[in-house]
N, C-alpha and C. Protein backbone atom coordinates (compact mmCIF):
# COMPACT_ATOMS: atom_id res chain seq x y z
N UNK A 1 108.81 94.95 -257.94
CA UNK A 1 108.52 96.34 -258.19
C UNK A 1 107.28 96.50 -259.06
N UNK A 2 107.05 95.89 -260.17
CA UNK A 2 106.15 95.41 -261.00
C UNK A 2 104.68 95.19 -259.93
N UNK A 3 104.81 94.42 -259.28
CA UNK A 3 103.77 94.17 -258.45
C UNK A 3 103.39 95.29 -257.90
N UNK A 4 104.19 96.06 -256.92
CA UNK A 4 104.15 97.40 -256.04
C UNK A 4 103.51 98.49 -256.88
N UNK A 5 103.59 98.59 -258.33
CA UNK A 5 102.84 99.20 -259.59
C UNK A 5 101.98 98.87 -259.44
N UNK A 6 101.38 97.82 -259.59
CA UNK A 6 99.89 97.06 -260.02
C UNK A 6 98.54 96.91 -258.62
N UNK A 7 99.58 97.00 -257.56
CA UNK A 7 98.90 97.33 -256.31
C UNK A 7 98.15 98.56 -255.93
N UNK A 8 99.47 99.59 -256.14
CA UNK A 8 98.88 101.24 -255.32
C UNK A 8 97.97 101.67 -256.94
N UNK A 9 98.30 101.08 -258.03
CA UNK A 9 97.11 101.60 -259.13
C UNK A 9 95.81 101.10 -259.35
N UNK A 10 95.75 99.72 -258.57
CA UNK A 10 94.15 99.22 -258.14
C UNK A 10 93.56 100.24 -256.81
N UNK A 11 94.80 100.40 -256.27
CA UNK A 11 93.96 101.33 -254.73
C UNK A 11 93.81 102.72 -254.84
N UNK A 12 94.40 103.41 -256.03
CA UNK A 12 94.47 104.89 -256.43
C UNK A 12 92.54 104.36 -257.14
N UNK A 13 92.92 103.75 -257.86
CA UNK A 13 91.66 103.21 -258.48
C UNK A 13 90.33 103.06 -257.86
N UNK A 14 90.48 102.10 -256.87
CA UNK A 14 89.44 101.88 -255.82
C UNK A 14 89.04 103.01 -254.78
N UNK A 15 89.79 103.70 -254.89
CA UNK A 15 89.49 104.88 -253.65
C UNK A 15 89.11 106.05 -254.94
N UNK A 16 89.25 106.43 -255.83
CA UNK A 16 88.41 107.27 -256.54
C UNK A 16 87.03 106.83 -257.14
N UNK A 17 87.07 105.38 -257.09
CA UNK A 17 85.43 105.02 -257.66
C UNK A 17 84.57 104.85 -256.75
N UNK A 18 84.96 104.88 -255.64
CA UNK A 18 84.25 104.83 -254.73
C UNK A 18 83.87 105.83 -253.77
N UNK A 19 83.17 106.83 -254.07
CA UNK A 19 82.90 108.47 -253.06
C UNK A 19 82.64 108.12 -252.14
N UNK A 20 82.69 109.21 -250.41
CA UNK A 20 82.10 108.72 -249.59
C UNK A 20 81.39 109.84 -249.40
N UNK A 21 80.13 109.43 -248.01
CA UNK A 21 79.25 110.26 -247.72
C UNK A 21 78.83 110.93 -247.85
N UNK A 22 79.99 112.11 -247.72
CA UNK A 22 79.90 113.34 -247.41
C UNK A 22 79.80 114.02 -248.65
N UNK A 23 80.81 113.80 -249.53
CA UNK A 23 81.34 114.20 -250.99
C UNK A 23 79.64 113.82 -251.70
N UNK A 24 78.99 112.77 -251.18
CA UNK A 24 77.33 112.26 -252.32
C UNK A 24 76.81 112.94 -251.52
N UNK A 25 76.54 113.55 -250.42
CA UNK A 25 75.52 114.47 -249.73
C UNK A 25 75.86 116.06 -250.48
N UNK A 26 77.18 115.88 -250.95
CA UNK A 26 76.97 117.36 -251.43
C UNK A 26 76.60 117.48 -252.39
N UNK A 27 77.33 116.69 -253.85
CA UNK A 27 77.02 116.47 -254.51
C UNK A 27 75.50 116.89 -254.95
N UNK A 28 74.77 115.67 -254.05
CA UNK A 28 72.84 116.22 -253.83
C UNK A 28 72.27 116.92 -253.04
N UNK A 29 73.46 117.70 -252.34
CA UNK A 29 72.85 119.06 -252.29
C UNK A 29 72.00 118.64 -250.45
N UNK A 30 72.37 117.67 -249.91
CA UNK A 30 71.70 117.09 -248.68
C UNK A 30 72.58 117.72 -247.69
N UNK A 31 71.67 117.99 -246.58
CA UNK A 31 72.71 118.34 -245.41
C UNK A 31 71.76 117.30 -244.24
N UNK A 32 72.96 116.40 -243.82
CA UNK A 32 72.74 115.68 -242.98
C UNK A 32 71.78 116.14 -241.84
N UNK A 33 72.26 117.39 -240.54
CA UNK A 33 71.39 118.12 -240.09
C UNK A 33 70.17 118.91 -239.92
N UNK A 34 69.78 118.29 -241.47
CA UNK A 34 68.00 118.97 -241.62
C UNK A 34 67.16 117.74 -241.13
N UNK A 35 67.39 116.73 -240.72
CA UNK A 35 66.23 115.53 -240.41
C UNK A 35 67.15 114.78 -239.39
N UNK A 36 65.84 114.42 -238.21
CA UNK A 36 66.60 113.75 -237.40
C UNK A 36 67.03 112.40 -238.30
N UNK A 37 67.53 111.35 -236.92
CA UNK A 37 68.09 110.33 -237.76
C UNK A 37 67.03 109.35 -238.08
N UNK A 38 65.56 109.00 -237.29
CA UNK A 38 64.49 108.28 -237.51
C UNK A 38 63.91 108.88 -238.92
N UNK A 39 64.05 110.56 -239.19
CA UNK A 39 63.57 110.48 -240.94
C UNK A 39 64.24 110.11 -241.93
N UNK A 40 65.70 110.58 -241.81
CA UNK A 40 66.45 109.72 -242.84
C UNK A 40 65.94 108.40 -242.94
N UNK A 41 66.34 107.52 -241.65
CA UNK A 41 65.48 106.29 -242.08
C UNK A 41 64.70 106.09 -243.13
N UNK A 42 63.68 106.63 -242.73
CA UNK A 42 62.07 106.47 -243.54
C UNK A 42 62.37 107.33 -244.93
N UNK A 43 63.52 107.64 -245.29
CA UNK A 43 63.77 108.27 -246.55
C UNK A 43 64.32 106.82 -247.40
N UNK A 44 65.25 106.29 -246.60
CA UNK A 44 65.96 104.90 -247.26
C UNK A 44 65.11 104.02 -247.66
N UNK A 45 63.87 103.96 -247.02
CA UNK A 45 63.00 102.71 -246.69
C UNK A 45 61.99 102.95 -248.04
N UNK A 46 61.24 104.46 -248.21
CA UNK A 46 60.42 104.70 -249.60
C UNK A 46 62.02 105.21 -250.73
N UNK A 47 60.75 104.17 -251.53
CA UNK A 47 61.45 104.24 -252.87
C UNK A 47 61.16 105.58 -253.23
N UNK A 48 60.17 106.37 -253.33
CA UNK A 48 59.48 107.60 -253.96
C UNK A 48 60.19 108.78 -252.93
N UNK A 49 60.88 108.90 -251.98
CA UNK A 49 61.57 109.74 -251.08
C UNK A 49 62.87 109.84 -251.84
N UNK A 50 63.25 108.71 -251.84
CA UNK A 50 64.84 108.61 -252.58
C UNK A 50 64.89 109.21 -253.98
N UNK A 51 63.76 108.82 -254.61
CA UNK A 51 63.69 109.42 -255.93
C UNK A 51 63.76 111.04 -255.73
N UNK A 52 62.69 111.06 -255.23
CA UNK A 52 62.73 112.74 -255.00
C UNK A 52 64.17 113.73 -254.54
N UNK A 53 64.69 112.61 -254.07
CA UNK A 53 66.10 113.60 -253.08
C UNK A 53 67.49 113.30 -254.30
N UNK A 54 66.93 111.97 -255.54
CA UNK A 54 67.95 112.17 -256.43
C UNK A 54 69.01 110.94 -255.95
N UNK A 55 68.45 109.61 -254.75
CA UNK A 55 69.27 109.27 -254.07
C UNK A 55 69.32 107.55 -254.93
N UNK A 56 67.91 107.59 -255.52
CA UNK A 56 67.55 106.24 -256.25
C UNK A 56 68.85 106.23 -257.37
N UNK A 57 68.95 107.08 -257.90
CA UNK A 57 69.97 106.96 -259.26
C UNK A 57 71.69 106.28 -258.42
N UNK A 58 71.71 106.21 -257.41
CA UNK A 58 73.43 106.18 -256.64
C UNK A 58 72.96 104.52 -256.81
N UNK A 59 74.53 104.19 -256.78
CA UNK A 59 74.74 102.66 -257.06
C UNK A 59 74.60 101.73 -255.55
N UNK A 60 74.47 100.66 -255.40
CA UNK A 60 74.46 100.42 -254.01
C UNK A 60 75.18 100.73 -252.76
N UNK A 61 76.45 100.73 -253.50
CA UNK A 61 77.45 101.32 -252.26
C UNK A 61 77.53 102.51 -251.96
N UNK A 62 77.12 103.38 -253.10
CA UNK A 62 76.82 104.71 -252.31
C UNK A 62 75.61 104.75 -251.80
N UNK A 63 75.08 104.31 -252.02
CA UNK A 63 73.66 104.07 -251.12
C UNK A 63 74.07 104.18 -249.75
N UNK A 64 74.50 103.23 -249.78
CA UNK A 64 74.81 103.03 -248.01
C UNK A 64 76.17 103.49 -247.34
N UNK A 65 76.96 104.05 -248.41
CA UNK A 65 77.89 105.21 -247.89
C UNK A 65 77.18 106.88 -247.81
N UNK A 66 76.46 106.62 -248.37
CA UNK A 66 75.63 108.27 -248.25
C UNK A 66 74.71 107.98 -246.79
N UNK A 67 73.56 106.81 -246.45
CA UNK A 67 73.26 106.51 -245.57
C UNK A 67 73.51 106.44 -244.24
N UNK A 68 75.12 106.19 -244.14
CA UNK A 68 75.63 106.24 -242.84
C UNK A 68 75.89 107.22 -242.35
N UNK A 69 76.39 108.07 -243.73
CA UNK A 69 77.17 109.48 -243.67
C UNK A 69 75.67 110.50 -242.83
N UNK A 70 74.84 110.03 -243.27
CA UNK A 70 73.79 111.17 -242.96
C UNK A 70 73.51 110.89 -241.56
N UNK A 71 73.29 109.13 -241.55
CA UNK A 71 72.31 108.92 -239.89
C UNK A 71 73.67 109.44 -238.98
N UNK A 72 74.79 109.39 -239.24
CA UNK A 72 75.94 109.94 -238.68
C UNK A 72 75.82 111.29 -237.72
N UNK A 73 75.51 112.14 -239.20
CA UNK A 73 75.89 113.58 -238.64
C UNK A 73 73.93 114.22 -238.73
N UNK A 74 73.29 113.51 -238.44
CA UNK A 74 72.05 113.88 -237.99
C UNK A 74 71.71 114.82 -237.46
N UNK A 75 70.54 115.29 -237.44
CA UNK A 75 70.29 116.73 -236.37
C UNK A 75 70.56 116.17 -234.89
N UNK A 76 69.88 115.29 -234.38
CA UNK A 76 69.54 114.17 -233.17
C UNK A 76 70.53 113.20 -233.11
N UNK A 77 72.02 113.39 -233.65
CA UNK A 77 73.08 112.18 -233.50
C UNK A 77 73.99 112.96 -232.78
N UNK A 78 75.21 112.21 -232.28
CA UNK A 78 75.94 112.50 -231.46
C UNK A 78 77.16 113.83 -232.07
N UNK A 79 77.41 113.72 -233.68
CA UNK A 79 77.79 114.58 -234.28
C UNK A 79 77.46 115.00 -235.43
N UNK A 80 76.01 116.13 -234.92
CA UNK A 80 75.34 116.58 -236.00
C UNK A 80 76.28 118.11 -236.91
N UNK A 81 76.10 117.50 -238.28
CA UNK A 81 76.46 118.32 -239.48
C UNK A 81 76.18 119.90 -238.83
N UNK A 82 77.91 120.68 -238.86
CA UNK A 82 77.28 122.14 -238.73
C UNK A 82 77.70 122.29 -240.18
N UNK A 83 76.43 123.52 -240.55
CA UNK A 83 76.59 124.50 -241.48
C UNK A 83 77.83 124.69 -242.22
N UNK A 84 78.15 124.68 -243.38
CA UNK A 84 79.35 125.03 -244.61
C UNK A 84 80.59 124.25 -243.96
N UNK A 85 80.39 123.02 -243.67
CA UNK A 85 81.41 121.99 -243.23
C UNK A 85 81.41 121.14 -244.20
C-alpha cells in the first residue's frame, strides 16, 4: 500500500511539472494557426525568433512539447488550431 502511495505521488508529480503544448502556447500567448508549419520551423532553428516569442526562457522539454504542439495544429497541418480553442 505504501508503495501504491509513493507511485501515484511521483505521477501526480510528474504530470504537473511537466505542461504540454497547448497550456505553453497559451501561456505565450502563441496560436499555433498564425504560421504555416515550415515557419514555426525556422522559429525553433533562430535563437533571436525564440527569444522574441518568449520561447528561449522554456526548459528543454517544453521546448519540444510546445514545438510539436504548434507544427501540429499549424495553419497548413492536417489539424489546424481554430480560434478560442
Amino acid at each position: 500500500m505504501k508503495l501504491l502511495k509513493v507511485i501515484l505521488a511521483f505521477s501526480l508529480f510528474a504530470s504537473l511539472s511537466f505542461a504540454n503544448g497547448k497550456s505553453i502556447a497559451i501561456q505565450l500567448k502563441l496560436n499555433a494557426s498564425s504560421k504555416a508549419i515550415k515557419q514555426w520551423e525556422r522559429v525553433f532553428k533562430k535563437e533571436h525568433k525564440m527569444k522574441r516569442l518568449g520561447i528561449d526562457k522554456l526548459s528543454a522539454n517544453d521546448k519540444v512539447s510546445l514545438e510539436k504542439y504548434l507544427l501540429d495544429h499549424a495553419a497548413d497541418s492536417d489539424h489546424p488550431e481554430a480560434a478560442g480553442l
